[in-house]
C-alpha atoms as a PDB file:
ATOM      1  CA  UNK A   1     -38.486 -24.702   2.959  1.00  0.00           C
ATOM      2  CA  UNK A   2     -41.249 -26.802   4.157  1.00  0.00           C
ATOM      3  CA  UNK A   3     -43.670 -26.615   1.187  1.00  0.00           C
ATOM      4  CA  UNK A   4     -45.180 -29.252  -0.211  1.00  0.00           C
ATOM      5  CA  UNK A   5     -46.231 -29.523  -3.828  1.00  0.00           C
ATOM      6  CA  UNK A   6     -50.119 -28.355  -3.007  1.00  0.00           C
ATOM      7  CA  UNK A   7     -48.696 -25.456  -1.158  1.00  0.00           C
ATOM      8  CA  UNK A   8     -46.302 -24.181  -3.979  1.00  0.00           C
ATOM      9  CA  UNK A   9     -49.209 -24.639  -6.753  1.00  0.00           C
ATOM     10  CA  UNK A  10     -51.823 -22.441  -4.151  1.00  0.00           C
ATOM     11  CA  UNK A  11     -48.181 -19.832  -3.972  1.00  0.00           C
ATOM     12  CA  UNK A  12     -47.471 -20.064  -7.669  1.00  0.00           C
ATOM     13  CA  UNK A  13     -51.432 -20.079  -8.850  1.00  0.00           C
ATOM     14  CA  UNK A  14     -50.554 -22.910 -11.149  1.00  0.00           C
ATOM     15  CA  UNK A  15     -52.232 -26.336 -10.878  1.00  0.00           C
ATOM     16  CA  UNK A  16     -50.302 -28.903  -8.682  1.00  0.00           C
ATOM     17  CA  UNK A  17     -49.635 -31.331 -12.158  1.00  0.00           C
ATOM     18  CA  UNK A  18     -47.827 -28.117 -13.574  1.00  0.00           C
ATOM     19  CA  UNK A  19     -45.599 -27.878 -10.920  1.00  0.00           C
ATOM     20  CA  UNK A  20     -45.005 -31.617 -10.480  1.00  0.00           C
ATOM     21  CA  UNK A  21     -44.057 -31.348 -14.169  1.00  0.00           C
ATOM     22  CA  UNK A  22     -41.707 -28.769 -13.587  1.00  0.00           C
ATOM     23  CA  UNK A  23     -40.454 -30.528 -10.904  1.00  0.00           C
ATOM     24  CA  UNK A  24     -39.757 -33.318 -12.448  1.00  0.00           C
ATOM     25  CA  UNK A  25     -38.354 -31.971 -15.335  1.00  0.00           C
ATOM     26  CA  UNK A  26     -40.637 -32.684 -17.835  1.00  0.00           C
ATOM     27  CA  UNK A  27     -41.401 -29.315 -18.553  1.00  0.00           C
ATOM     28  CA  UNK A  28     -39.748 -25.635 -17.826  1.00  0.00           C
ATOM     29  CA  UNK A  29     -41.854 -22.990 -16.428  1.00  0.00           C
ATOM     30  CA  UNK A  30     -43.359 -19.649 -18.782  1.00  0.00           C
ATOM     31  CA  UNK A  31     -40.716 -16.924 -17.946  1.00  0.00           C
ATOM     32  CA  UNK A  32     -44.009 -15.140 -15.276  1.00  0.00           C
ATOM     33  CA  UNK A  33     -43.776 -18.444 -13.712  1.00  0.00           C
ATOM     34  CA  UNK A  34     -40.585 -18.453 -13.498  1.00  0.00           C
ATOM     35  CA  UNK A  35     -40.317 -15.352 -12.275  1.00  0.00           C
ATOM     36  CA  UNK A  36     -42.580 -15.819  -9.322  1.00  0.00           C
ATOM     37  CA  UNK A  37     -40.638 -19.226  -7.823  1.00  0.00           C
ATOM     38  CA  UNK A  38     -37.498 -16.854  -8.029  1.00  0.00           C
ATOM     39  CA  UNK A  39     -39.386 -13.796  -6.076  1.00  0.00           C
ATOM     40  CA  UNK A  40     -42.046 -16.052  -3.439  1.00  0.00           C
ATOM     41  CA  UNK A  41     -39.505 -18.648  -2.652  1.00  0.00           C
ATOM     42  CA  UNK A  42     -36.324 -16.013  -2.494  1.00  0.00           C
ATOM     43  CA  UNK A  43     -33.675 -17.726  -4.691  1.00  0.00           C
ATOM     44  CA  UNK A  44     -31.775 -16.514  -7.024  1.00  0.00           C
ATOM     45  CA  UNK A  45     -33.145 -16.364 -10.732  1.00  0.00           C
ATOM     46  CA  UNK A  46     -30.269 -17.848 -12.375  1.00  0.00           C
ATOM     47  CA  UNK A  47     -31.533 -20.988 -10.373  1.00  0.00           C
ATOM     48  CA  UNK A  48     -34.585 -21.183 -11.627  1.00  0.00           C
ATOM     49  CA  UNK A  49     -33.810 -20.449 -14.837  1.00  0.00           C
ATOM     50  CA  UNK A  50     -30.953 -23.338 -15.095  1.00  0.00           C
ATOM     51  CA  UNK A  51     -28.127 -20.805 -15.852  1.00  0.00           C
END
């Protein structure tokens, strides 16, 4: 998609060592969080949510 981890914390409003935890699997997003990678970045939910 082009985005680079700055870019996806400025898209997600979440600071850029939040997403590089989530990322890097240290850490799952809150469900809003969640919910806003699945809606900004258009994929499927069940993606982001690991089902």
């Amino acid at each position: 998609m082009g985005l680079n981890q700055k870019r996806l914390d400025e898209l997600l409003g979440v600071s850029t060592s939040r997403v590089s935890e989530y990322l890097n699997g240290k850490s799952e997003p809150p469900l809003n969080v969640a919910r806003e990678i699945s809606q900004r970045l258009s994929i499927e939910a069940s993606i982001v949510f690991g089902v």
